[in-house]
PDB file of N, CA and C in Angstrom:
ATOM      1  N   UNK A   1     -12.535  24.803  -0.645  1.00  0.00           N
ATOM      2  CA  UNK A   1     -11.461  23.911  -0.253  1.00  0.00           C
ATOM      3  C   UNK A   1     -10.679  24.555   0.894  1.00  0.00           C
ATOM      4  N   UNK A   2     -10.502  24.010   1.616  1.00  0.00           N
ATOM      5  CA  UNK A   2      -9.281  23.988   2.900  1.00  0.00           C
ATOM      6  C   UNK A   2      -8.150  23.699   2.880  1.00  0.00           C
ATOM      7  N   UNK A   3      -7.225  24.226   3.409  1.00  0.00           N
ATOM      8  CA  UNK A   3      -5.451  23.985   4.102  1.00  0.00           C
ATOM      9  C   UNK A   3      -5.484  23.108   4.672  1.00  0.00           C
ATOM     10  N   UNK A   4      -5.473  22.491   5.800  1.00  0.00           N
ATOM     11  CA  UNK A   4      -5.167  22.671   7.087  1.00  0.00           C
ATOM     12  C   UNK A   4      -3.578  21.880   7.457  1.00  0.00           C
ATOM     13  N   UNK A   5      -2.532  23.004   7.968  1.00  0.00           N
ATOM     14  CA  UNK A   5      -1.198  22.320   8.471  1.00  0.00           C
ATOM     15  C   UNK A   5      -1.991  22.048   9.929  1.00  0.00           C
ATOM     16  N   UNK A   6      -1.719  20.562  10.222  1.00  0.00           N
ATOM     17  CA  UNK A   6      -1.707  20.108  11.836  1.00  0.00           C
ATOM     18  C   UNK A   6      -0.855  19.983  12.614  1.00  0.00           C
ATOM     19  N   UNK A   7      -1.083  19.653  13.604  1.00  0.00           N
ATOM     20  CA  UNK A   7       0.110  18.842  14.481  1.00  0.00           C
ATOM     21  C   UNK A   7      -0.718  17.755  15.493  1.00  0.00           C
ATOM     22  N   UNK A   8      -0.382  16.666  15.166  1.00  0.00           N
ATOM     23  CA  UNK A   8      -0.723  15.565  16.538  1.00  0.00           C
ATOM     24  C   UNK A   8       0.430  15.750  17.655  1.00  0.00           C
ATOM     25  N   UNK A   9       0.291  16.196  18.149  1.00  0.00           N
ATOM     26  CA  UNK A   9       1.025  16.202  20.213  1.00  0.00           C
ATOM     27  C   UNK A   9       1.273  17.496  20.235  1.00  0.00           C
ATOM     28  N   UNK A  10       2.276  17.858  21.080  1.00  0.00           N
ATOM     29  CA  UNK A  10       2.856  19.075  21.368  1.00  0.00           C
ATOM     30  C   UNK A  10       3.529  19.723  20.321  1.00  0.00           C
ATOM     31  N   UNK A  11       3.344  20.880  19.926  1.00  0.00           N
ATOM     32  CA  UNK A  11       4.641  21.513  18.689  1.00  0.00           C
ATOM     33  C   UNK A  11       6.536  21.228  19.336  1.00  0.00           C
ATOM     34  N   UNK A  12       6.600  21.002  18.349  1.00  0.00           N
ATOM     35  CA  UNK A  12       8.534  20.751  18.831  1.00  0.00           C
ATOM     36  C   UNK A  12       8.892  19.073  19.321  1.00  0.00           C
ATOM     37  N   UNK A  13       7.768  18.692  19.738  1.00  0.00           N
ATOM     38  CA  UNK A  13       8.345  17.541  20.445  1.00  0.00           C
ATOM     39  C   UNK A  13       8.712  16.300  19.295  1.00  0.00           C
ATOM     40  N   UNK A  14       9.731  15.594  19.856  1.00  0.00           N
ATOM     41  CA  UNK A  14       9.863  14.640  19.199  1.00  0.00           C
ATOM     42  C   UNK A  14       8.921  13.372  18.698  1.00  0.00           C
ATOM     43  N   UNK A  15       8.000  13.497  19.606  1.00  0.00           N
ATOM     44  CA  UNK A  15       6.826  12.316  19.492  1.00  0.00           C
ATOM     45  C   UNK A  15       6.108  13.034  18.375  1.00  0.00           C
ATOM     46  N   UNK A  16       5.779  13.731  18.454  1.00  0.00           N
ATOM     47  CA  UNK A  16       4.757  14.852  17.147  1.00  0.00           C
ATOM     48  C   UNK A  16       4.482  13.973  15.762  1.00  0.00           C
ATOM     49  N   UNK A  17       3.727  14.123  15.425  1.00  0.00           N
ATOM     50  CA  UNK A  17       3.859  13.848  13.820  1.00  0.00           C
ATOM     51  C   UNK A  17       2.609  15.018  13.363  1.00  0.00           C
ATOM     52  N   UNK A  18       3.323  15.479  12.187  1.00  0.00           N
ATOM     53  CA  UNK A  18       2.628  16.792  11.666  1.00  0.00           C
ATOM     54  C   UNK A  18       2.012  16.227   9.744  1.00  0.00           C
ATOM     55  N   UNK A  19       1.015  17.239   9.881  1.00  0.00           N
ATOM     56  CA  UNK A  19       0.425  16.723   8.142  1.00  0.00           C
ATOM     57  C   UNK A  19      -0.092  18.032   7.783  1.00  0.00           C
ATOM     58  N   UNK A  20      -0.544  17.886   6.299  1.00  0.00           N
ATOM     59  CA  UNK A  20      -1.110  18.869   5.964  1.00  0.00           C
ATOM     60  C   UNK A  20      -2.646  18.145   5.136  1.00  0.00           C
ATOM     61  N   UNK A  21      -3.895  18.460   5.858  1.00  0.00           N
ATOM     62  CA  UNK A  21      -4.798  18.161   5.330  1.00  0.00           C
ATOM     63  C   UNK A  21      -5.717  18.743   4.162  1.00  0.00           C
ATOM     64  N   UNK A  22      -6.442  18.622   3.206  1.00  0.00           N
ATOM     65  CA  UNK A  22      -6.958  19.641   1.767  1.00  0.00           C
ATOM     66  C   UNK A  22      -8.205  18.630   1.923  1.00  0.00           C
ATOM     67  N   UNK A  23      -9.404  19.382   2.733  1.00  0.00           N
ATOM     68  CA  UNK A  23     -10.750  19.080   2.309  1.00  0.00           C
ATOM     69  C   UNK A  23     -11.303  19.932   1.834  1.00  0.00           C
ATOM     70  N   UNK A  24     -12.996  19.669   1.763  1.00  0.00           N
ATOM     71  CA  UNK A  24     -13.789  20.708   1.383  1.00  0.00           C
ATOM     72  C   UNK A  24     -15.306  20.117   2.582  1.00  0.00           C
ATOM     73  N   UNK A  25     -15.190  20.280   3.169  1.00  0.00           N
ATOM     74  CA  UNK A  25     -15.868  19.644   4.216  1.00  0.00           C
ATOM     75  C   UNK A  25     -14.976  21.021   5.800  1.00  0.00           C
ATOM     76  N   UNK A  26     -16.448  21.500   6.075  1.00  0.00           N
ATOM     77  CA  UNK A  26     -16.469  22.357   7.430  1.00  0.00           C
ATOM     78  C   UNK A  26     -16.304  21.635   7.695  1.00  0.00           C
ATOM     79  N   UNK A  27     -17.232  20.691   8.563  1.00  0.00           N
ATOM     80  CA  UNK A  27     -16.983  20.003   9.762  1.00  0.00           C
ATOM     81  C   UNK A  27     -15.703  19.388   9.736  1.00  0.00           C
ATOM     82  N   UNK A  28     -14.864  18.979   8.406  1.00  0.00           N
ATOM     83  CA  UNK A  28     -13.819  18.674   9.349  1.00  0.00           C
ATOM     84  C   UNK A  28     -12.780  19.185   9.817  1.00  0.00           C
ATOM     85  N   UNK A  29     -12.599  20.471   8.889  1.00  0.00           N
ATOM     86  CA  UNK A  29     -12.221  21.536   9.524  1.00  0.00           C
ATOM     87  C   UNK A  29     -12.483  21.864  11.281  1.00  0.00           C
ATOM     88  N   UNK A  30     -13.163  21.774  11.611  1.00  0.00           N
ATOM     89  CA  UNK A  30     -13.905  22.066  13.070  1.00  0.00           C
ATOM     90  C   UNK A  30     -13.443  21.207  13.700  1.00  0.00           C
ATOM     91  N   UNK A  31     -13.537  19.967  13.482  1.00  0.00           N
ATOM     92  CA  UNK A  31     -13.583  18.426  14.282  1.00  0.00           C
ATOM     93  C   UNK A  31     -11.722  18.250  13.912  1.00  0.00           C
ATOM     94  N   UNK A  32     -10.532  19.142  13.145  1.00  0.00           N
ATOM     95  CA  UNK A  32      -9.308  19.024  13.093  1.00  0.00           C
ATOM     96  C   UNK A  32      -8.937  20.032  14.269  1.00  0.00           C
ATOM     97  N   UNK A  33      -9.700  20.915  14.513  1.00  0.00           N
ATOM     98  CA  UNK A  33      -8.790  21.798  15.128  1.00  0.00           C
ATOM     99  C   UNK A  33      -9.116  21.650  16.521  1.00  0.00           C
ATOM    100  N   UNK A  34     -10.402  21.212  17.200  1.00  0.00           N
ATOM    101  CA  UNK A  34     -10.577  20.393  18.385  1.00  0.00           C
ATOM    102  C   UNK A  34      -9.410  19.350  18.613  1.00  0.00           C
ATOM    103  N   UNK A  35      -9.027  18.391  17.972  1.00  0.00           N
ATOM    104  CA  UNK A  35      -8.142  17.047  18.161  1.00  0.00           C
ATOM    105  C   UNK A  35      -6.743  17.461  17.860  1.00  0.00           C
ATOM    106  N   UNK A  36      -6.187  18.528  17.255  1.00  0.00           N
ATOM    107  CA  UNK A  36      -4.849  18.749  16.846  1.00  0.00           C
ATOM    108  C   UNK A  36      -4.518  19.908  17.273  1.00  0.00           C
ATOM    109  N   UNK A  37      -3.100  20.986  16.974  1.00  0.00           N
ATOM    110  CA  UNK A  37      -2.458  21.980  16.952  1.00  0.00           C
ATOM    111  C   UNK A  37      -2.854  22.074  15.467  1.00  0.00           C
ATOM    112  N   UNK A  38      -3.457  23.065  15.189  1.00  0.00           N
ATOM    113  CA  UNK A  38      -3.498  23.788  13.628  1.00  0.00           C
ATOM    114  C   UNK A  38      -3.320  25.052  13.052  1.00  0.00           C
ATOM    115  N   UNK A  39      -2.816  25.711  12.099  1.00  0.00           N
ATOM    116  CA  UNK A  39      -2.346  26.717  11.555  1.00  0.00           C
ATOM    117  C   UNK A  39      -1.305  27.243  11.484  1.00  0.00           C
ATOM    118  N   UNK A  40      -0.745  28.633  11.452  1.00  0.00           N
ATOM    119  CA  UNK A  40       0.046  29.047  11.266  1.00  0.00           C
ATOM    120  C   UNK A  40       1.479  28.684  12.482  1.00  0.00           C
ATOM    121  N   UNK A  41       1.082  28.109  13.654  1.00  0.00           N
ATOM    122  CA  UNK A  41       1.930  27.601  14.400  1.00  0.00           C
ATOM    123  C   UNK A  41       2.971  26.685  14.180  1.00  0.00           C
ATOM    124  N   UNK A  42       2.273  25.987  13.157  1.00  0.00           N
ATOM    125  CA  UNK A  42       2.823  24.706  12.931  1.00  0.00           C
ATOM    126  C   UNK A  42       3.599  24.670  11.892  1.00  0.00           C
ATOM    127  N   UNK A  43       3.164  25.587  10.497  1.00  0.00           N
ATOM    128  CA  UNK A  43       3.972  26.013   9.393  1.00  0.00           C
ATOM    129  C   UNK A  43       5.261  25.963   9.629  1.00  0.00           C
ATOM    130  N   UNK A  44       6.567  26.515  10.766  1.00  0.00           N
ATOM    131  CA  UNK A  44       7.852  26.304  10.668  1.00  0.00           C
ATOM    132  C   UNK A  44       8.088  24.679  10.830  1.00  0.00           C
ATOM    133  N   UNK A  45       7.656  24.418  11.440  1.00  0.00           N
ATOM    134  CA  UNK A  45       7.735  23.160  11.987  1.00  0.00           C
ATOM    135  C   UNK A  45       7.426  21.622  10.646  1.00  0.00           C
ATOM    136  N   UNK A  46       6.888  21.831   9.665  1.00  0.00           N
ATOM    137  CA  UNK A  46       6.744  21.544   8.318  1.00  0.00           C
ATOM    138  C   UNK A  46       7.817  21.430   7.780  1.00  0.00           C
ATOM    139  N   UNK A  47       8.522  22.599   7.590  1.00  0.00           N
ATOM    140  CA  UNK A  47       9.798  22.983   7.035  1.00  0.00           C
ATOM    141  C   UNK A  47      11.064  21.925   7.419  1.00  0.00           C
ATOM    142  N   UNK A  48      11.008  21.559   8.633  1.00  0.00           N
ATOM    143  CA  UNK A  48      11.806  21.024   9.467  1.00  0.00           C
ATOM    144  C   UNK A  48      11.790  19.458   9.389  1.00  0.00           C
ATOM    145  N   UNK A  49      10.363  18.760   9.514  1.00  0.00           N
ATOM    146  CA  UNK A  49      10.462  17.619   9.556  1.00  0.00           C
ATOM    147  C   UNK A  49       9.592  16.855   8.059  1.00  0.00           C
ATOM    148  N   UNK A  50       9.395  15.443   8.500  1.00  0.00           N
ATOM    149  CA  UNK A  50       8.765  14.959   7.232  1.00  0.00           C
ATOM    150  C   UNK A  50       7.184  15.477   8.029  1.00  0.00           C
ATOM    151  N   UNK A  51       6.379  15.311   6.617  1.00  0.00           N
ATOM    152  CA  UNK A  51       4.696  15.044   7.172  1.00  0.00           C
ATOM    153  C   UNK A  51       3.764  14.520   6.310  1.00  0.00           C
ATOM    154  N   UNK A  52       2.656  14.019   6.663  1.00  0.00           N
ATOM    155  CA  UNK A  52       1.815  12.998   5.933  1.00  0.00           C
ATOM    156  C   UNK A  52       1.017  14.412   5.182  1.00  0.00           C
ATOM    157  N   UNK A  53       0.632  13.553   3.889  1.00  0.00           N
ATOM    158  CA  UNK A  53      -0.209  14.789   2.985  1.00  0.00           C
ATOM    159  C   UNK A  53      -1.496  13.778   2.902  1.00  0.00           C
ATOM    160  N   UNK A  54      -2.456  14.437   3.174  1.00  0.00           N
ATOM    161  CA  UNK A  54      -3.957  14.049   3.558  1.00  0.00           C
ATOM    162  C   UNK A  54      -4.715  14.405   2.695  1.00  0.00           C
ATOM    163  N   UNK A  55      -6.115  13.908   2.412  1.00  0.00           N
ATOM    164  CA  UNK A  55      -7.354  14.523   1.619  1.00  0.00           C
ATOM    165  C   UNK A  55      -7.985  14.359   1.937  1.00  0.00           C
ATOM    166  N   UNK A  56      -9.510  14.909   1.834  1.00  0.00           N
ATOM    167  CA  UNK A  56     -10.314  14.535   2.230  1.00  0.00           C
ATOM    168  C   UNK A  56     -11.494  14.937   1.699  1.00  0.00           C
ATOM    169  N   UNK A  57     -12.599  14.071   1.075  1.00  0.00           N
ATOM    170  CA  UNK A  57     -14.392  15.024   0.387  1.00  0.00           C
ATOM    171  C   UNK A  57     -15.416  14.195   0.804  1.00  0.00           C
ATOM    172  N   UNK A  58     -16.478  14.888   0.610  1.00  0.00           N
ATOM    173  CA  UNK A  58     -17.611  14.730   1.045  1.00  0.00           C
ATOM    174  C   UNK A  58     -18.023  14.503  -0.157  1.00  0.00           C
ATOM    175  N   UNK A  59     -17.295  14.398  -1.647  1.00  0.00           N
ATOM    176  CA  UNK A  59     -17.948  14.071  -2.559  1.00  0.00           C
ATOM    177  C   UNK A  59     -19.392  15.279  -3.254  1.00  0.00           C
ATOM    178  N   UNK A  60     -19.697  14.624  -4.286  1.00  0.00           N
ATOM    179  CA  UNK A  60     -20.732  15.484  -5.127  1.00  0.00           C
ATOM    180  C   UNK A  60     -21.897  15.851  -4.016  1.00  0.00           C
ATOM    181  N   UNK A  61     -22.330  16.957  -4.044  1.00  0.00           N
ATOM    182  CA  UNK A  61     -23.573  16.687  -3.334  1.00  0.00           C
ATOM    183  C   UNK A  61     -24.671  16.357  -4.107  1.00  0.00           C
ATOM    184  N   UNK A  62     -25.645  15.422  -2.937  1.00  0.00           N
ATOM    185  CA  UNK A  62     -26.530  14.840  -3.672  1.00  0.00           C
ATOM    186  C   UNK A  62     -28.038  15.251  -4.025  1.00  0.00           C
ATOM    187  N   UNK A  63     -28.571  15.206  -5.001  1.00  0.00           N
ATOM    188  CA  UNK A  63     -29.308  16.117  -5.529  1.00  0.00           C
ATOM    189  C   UNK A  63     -30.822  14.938  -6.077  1.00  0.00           C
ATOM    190  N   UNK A  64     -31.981  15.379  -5.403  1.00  0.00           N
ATOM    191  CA  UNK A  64     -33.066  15.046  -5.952  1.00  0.00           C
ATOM    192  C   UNK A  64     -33.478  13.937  -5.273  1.00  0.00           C
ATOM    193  N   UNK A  65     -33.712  12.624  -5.884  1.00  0.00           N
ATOM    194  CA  UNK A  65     -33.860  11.050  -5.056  1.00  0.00           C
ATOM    195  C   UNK A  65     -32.499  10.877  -5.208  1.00  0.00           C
ATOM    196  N   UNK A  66     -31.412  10.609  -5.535  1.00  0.00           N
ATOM    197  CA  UNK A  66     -30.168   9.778  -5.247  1.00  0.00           C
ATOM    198  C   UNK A  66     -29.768  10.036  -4.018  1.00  0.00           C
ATOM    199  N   UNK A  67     -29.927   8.628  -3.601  1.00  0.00           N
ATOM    200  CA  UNK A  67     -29.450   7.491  -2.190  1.00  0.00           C
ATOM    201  C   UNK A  67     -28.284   7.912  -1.886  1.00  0.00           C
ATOM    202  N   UNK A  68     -27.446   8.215  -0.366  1.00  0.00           N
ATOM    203  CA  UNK A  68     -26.081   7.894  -0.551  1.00  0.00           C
ATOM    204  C   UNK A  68     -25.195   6.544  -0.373  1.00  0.00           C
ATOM    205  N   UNK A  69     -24.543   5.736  -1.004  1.00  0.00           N
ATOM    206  CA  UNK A  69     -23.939   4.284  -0.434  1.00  0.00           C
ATOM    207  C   UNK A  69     -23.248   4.442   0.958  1.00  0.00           C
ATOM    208  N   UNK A  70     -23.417   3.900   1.383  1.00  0.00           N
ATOM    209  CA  UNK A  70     -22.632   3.733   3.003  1.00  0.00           C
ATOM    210  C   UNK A  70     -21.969   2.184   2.691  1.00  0.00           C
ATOM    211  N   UNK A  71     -20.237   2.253   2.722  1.00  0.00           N
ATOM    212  CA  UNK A  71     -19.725   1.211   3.169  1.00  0.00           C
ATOM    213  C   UNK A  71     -19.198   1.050   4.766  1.00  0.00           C
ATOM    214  N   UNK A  72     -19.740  -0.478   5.158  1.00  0.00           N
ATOM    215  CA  UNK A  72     -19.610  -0.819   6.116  1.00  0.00           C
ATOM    216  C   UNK A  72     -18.245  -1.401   6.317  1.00  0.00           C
TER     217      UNK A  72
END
């Protein structure tokens, strides 16, 4: 399982909106810190304002013949 404190825009700025994401999924780990400000930067900045609390899984992995469902 993963942390991740973000930030969408610049740290400090008023436009910002900050979250804290909890997957278990690398890639999105990888694919958060390309698109956002992440880690320990952002931690004061938490403290300070509101922020969205996120989740995120990749679910059971799948094992043997079971299909995965894809909703469209």
């Amino acid at each position: 399982m993963y942390v991740i404190p973000f930030c969408m825009g610049p740290l400090g700025s008023p436009l910002s909106r900050y979250g804290v994401q909890i997957t278990d999924s690398e890639y999105v780990v990888v694919n958060t810190r390309i698109m956002t400000r992440m880690g320990q930067e952002v931690m004061p900045y938490l403290q300070k304002k509101s922020y969205v609390k996120c989740i995120h899984t990749v679910g059971a992995p799948l094992s043997g013949g079971k299909r995965q469902l894809v909703a469209l």
